[in-house]
N, C-alpha and C. Protein backbone atom coordinates (compact mmCIF):
# COMPACT_ATOMS: atom_id res chain seq x y z
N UNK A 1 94.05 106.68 106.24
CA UNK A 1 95.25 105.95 106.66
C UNK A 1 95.25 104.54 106.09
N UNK A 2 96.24 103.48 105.86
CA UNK A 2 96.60 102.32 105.35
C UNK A 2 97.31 101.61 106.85
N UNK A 3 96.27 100.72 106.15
CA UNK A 3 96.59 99.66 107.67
C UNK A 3 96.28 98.41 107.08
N UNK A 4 97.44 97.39 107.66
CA UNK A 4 97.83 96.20 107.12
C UNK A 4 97.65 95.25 108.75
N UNK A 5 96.43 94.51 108.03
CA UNK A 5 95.59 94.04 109.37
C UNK A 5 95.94 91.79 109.08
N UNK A 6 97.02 91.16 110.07
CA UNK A 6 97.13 89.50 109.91
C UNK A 6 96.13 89.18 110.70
N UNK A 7 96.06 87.68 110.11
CA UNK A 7 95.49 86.98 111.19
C UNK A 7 95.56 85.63 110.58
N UNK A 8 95.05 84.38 111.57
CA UNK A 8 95.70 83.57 111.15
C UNK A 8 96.92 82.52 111.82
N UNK A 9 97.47 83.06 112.67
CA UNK A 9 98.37 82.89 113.49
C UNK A 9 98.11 81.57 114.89
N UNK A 10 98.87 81.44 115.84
CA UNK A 10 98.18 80.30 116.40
C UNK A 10 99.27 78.97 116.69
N UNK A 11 98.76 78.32 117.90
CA UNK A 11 99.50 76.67 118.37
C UNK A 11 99.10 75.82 117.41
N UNK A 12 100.36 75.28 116.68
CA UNK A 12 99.87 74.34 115.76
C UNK A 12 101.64 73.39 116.07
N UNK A 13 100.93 72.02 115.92
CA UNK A 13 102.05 71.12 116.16
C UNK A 13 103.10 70.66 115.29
N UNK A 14 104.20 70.14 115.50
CA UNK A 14 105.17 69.85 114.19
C UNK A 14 104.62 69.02 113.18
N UNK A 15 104.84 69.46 112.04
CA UNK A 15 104.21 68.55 111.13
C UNK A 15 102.74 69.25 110.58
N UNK A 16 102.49 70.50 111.56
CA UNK A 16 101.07 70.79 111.03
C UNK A 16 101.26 71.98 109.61
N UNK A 17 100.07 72.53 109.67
CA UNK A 17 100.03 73.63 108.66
C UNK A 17 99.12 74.70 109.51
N UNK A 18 99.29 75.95 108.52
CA UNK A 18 98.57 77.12 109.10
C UNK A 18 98.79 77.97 108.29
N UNK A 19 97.41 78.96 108.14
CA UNK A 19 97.56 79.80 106.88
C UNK A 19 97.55 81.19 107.43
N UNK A 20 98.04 82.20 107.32
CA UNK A 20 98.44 83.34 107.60
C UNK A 20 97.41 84.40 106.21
N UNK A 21 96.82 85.31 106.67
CA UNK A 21 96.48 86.13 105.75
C UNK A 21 96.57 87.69 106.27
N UNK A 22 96.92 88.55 104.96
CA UNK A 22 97.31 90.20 105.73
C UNK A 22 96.39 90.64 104.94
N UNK A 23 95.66 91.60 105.36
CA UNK A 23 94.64 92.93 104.47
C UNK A 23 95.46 94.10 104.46
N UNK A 24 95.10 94.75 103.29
CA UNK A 24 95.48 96.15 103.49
C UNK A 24 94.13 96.68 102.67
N UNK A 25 94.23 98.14 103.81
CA UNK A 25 93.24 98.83 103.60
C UNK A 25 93.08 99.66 103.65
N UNK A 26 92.04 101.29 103.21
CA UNK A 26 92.57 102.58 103.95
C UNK A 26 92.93 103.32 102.08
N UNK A 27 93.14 104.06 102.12
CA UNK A 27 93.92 104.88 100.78
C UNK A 27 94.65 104.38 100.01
N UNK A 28 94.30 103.35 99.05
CA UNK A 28 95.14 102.56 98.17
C UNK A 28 95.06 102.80 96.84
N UNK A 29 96.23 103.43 96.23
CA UNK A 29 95.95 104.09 95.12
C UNK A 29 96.82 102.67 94.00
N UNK A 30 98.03 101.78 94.60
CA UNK A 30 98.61 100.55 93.98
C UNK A 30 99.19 100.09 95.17
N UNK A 31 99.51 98.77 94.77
CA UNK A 31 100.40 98.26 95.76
C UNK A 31 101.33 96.95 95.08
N UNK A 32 102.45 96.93 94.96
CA UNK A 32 103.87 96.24 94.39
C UNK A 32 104.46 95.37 94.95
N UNK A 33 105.17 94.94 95.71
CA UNK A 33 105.39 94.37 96.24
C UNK A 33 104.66 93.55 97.32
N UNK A 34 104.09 92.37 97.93
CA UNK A 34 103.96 92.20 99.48
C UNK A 34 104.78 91.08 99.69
N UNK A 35 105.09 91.25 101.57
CA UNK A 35 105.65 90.05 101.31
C UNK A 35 105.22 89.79 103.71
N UNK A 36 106.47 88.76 103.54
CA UNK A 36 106.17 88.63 104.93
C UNK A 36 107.50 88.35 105.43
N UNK A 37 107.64 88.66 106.70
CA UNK A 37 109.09 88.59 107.55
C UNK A 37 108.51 88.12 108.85
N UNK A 38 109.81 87.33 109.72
CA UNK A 38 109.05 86.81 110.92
C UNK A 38 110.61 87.19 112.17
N UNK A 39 110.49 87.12 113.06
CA UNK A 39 111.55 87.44 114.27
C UNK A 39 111.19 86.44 115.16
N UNK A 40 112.21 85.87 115.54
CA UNK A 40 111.95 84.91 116.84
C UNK A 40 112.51 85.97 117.56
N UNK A 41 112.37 85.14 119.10
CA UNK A 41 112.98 85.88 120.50
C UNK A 41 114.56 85.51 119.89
N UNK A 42 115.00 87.01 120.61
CA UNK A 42 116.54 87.28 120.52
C UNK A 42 116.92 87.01 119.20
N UNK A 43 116.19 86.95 118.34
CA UNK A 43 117.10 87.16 116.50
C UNK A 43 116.08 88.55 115.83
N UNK A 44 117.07 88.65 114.80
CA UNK A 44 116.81 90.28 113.77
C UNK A 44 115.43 89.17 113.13
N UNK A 45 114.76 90.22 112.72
CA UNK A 45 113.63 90.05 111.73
C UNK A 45 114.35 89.70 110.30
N UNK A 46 113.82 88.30 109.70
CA UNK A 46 114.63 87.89 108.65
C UNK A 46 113.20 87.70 107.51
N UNK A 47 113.85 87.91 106.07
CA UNK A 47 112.88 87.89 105.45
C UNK A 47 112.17 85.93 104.86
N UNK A 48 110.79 85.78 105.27
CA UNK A 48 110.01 84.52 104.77
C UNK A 48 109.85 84.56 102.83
N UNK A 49 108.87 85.40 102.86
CA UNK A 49 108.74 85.27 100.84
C UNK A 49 108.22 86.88 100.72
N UNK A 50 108.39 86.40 99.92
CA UNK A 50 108.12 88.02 98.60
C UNK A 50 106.93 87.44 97.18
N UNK A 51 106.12 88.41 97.49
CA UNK A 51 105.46 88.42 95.83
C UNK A 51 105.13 89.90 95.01
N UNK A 52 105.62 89.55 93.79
CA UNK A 52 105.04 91.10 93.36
C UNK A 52 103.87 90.85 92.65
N UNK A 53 103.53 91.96 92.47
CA UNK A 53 101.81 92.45 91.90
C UNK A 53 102.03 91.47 90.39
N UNK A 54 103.00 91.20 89.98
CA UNK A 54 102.69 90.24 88.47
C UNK A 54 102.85 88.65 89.54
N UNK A 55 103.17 88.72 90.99
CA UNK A 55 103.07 86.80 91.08
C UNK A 55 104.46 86.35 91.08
N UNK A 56 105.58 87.07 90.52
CA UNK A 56 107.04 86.59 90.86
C UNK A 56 107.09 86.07 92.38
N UNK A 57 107.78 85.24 92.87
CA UNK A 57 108.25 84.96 94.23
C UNK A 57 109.71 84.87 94.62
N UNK A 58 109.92 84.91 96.01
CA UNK A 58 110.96 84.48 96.21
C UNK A 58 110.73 84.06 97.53
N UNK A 59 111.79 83.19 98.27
CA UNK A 59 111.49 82.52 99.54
C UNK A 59 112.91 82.43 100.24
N UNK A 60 113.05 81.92 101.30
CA UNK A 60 114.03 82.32 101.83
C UNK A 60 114.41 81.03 102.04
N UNK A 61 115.31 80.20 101.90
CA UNK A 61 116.26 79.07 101.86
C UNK A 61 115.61 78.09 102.91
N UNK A 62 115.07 78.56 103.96
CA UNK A 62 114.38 77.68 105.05
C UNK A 62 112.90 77.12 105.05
N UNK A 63 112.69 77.81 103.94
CA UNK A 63 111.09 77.91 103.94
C UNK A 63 110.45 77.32 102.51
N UNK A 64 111.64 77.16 101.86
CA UNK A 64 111.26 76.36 100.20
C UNK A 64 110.67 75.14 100.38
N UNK A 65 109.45 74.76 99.33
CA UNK A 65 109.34 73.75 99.56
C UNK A 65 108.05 73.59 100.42
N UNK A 66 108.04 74.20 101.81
CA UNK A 66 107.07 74.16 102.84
C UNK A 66 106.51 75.51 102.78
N UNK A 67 106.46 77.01 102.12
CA UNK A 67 105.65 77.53 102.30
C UNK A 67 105.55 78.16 101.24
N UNK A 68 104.14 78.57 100.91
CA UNK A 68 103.53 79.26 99.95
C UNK A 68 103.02 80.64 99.86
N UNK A 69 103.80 81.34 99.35
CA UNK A 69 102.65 83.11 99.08
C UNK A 69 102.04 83.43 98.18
N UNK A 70 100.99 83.92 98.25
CA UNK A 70 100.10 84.21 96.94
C UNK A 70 99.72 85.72 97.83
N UNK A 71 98.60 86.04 96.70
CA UNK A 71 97.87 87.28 96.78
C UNK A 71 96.39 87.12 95.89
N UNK A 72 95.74 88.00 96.38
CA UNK A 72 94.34 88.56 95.78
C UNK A 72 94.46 89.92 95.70
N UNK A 73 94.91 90.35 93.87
CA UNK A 73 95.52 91.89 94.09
C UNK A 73 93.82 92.64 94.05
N UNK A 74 92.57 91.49 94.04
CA UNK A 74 91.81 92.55 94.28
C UNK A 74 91.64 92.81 95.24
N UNK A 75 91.78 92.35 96.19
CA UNK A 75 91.23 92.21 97.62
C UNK A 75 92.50 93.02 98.99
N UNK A 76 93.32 93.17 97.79
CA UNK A 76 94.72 93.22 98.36
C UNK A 76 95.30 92.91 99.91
N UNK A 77 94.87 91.69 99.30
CA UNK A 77 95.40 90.73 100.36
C UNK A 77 96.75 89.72 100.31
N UNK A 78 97.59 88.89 100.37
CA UNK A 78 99.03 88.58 101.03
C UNK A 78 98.34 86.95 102.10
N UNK A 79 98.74 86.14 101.54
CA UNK A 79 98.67 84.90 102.02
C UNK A 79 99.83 84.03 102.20
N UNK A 80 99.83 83.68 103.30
CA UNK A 80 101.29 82.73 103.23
C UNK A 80 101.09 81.37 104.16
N UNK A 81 100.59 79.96 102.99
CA UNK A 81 100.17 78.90 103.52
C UNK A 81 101.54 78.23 103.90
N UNK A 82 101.95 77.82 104.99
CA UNK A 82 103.00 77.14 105.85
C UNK A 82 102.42 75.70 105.86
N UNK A 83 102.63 74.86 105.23
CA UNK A 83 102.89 73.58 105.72
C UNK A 83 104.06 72.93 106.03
N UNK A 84 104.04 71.66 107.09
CA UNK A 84 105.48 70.62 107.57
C UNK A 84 105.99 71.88 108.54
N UNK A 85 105.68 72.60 109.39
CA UNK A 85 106.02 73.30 109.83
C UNK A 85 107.01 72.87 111.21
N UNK A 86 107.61 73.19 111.63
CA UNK A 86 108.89 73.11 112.90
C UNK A 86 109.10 73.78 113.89
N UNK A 87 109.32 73.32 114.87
CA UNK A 87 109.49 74.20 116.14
C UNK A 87 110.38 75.43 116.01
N UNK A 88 111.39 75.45 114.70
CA UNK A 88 112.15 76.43 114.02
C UNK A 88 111.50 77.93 113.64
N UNK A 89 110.12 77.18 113.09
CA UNK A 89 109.49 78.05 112.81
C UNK A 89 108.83 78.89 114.07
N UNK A 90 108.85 79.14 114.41
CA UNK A 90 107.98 79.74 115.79
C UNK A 90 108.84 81.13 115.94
N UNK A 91 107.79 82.09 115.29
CA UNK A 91 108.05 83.34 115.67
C UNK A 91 106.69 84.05 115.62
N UNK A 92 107.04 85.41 115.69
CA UNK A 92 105.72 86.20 115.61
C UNK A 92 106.16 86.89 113.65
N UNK A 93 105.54 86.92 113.29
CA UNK A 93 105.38 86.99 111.54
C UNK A 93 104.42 88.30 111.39
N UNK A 94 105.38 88.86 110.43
CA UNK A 94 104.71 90.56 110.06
C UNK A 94 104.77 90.30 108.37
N UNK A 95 103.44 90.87 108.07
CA UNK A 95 103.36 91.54 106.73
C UNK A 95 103.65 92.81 106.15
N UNK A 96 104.71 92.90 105.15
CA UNK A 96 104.58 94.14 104.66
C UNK A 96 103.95 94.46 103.59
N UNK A 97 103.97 95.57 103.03
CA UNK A 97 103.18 95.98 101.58
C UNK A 97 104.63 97.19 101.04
N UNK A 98 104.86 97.11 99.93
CA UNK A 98 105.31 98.46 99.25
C UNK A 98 103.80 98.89 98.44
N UNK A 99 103.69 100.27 99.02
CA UNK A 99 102.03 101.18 99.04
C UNK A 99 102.47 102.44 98.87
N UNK A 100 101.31 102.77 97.39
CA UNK A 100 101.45 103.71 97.47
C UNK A 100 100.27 104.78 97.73
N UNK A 101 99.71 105.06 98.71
CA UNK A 101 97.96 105.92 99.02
C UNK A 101 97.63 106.67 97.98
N UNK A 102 98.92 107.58 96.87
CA UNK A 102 98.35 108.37 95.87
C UNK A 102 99.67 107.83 94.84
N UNK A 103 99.05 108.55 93.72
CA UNK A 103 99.95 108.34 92.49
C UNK A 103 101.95 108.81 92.86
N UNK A 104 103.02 108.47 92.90
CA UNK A 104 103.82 108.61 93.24
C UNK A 104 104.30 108.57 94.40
N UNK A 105 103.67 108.14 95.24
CA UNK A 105 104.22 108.40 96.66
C UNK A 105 103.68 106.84 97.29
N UNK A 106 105.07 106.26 97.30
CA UNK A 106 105.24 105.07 97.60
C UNK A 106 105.94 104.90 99.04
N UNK A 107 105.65 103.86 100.15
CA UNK A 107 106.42 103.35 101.13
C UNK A 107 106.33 102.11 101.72
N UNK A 108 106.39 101.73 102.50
CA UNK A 108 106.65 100.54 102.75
C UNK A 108 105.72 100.26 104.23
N UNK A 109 104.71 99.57 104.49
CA UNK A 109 103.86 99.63 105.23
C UNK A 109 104.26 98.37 105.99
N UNK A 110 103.92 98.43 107.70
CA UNK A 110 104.13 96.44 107.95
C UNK A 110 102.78 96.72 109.02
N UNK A 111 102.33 95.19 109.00
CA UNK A 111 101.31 94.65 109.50
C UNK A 111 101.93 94.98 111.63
N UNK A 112 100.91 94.53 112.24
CA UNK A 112 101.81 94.30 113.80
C UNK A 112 102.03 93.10 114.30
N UNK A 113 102.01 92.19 113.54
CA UNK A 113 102.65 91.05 113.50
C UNK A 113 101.40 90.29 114.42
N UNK A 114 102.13 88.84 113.89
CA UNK A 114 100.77 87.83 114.24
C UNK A 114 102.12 86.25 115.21
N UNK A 115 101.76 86.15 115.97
CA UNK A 115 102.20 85.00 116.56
C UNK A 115 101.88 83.77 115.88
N UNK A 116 103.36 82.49 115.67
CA UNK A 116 103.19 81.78 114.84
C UNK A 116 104.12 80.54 116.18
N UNK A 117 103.31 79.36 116.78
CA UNK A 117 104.26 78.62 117.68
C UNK A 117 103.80 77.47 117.07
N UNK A 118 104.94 76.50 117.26
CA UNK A 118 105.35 75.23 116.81
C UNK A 118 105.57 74.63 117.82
N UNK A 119 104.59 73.57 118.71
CA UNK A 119 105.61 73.14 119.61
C UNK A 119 104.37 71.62 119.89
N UNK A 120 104.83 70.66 120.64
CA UNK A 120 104.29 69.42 120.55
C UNK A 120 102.93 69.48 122.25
């Protein structure tokens, strides 16, 4: 089985930083995409950044600037350093992976999310 394990998470004050890291592990034959999404109370799960296996990014309009994703495609791991962070920010934050366990058979895996609070 493939299991996408955060941690990382945690009370950190406005203005601070905090680094988030996801593993995946289990039957990994590639993996393409990772990225991370976060949900506050009472809103849809919106997407944070994206990286693919060549390092492209993308970020989501709120988060430019103040947060960073990388990867270790050996380790296949998914990092997402948050600095200047805001009480805005305060959700619980999931990693996904696009995974595929064998040659052709690809899906989309998510972490069980890691708690992320901002508050003074």
């Amino acid at each position: 089985q493939v299991q996408l394990v955060e941690s990382g998470g945690g009370l950190v004050q406005p203005g601070g930083s905090l680094r988030l890291s996801c593993a995946a592990s289990g039957s990994i034959f590639s993996i393409n995409v990772m990225g991370w999404y976060r949900q506050a109370p009472g809103s849809q799960r919106e997407l944070v950044a994206v990286i693919t296996a060549g390092g492209s990014t993308n970020y989501a309009d709120s988060v430019k600037g103040r947060f960073t994703i990388s990867r270790d495609n050996a380790k296949n791991t998914v990092y997402l350093q948050m600095n200047s962070l805001k009480p805005e920010d305060t959700a619980v934050y999931y990693c996904n992976a696009d995974l595929s366990p064998t040659y052709g058979n690809t899906r989309r895996y998510w972490g069980q999310g890691t708690q992320v609070t901002v508050s003074s």
